[in-house]
C-alpha atoms as a PDB file:
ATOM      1  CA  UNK A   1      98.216 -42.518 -74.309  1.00  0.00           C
ATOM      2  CA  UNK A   2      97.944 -45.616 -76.346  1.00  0.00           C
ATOM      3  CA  UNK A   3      98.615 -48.095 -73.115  1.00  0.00           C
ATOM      4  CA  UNK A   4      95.642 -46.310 -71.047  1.00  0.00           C
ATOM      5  CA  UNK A   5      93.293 -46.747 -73.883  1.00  0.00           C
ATOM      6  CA  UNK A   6      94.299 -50.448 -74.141  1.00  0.00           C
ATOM      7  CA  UNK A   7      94.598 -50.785 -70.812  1.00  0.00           C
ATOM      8  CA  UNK A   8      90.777 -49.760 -70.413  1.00  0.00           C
ATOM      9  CA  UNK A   9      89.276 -52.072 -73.157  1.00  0.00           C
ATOM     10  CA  UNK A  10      91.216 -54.602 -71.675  1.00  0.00           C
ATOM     11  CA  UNK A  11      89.747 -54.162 -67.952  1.00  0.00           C
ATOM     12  CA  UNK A  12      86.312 -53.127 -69.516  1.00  0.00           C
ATOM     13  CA  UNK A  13      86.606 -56.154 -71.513  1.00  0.00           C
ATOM     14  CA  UNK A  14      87.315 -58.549 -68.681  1.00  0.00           C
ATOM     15  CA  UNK A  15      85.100 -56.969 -65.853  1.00  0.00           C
ATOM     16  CA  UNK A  16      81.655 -57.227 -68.197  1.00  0.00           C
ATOM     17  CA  UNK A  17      82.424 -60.088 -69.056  1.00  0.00           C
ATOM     18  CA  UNK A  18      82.518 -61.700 -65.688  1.00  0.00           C
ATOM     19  CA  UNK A  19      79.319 -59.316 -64.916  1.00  0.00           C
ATOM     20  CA  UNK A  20      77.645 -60.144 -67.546  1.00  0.00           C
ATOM     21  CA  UNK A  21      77.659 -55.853 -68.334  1.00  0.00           C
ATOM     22  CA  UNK A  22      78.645 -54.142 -71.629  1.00  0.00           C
ATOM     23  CA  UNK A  23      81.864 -53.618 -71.596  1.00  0.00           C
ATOM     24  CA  UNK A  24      81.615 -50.348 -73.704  1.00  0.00           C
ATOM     25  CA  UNK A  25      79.616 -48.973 -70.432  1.00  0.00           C
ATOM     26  CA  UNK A  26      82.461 -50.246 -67.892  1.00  0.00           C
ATOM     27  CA  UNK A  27      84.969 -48.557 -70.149  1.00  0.00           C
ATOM     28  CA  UNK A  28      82.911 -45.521 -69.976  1.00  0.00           C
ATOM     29  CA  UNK A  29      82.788 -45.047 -66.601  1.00  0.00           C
ATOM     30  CA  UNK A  30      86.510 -45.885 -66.201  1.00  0.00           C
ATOM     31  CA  UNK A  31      86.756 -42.978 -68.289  1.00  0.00           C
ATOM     32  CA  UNK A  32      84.632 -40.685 -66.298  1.00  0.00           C
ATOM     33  CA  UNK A  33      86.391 -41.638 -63.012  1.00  0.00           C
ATOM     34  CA  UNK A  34      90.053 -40.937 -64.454  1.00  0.00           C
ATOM     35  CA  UNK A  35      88.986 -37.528 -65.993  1.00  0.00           C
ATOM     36  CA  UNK A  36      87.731 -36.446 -63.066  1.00  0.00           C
ATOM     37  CA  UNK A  37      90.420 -37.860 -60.492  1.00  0.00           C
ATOM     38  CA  UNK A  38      93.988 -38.451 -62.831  1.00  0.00           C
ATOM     39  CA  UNK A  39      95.938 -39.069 -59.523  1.00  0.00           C
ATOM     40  CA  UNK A  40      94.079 -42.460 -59.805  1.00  0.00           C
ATOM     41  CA  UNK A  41      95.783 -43.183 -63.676  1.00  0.00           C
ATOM     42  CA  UNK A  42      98.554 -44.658 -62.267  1.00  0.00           C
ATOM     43  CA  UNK A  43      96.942 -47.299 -59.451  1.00  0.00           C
ATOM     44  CA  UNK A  44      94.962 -48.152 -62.570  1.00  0.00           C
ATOM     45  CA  UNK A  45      97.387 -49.118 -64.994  1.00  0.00           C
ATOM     46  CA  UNK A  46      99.029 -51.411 -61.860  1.00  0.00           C
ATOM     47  CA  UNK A  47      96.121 -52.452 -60.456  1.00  0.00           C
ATOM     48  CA  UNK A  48      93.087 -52.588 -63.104  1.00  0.00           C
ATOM     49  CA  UNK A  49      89.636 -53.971 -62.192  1.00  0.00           C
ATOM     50  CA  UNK A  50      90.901 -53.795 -58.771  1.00  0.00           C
ATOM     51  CA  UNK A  51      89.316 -50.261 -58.538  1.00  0.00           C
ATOM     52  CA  UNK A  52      85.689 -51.201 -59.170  1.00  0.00           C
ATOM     53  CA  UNK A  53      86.405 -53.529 -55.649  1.00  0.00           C
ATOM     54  CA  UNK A  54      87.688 -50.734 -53.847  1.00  0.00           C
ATOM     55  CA  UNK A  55      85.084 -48.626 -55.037  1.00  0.00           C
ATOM     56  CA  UNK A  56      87.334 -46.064 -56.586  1.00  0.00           C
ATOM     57  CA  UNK A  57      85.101 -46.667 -60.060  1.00  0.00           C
ATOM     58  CA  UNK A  58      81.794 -45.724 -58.325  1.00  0.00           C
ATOM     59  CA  UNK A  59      79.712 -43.637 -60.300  1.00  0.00           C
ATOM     60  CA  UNK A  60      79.530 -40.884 -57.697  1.00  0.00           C
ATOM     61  CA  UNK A  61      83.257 -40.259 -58.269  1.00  0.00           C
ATOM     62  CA  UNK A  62      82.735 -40.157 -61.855  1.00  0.00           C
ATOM     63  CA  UNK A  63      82.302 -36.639 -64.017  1.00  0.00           C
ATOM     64  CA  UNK A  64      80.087 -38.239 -66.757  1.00  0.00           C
ATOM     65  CA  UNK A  65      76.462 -38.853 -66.672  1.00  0.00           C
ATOM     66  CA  UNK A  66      75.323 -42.396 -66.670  1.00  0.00           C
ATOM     67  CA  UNK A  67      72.079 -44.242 -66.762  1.00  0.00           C
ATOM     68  CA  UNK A  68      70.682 -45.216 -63.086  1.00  0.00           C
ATOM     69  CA  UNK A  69      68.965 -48.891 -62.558  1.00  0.00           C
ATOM     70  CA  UNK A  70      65.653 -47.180 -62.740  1.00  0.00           C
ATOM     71  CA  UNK A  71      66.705 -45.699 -66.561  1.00  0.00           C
ATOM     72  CA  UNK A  72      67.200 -42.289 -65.798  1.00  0.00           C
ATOM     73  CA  UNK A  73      70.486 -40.054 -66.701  1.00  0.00           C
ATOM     74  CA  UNK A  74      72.029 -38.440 -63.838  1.00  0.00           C
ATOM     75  CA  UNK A  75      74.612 -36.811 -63.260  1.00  0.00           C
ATOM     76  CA  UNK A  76      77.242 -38.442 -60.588  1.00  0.00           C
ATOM     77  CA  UNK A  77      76.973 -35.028 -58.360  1.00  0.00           C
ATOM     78  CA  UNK A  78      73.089 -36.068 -57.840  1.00  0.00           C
ATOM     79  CA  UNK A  79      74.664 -39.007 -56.444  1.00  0.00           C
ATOM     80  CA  UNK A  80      77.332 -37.139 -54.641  1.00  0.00           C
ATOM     81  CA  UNK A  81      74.628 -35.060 -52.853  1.00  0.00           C
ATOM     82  CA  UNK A  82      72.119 -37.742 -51.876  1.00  0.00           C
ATOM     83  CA  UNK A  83      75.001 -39.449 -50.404  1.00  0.00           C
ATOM     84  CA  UNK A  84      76.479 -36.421 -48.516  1.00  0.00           C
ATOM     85  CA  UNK A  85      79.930 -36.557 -50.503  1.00  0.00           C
ATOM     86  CA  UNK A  86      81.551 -33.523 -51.957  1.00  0.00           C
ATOM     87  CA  UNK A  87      83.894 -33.578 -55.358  1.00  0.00           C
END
């Protein structure tokens, strides 16, 4: 358990940093997209900020709310269904 949760703030820490994002909100939705797809925790730990390129760290495949560009909180199924996806 410990090596995820370093394993996050480190890729969190490194991805906003390039971006120029909070890395408490990167780490956030790291942690939505695990919880709600676990079969990814292992690519992760070998393969790190390589997910957000892939798109695997989308918000849409995420289970926690987040805040849009425009400042709302949605949830990432509103997402899902304006894009046509299921989950």
């Amino acid at each position: 358990m410990r090596q995820i949760v370093e394993k996050i703030a480190q890729v969190a820490n490194a991805v906003g940093w390039q971006a120029g994002e909070p890395a408490m909100e990167l780490a956030g939705q790291i942690v939505s997209v695990l919880a709600a797809n676990p079969e990814h925790i292992e690519r992760f730990m070998s393969d790190g900020a390589e997910l957000f390129l892939d798109g695997t760290f989308n918000a849409e495949n995420g289970c926690l709310t987040y805040r849009s560009i425009g400042g709302d909180v949605l949830s990432p199924s509103v997402l899902r269904a304006k894009k046509g996806m299921q989950q």
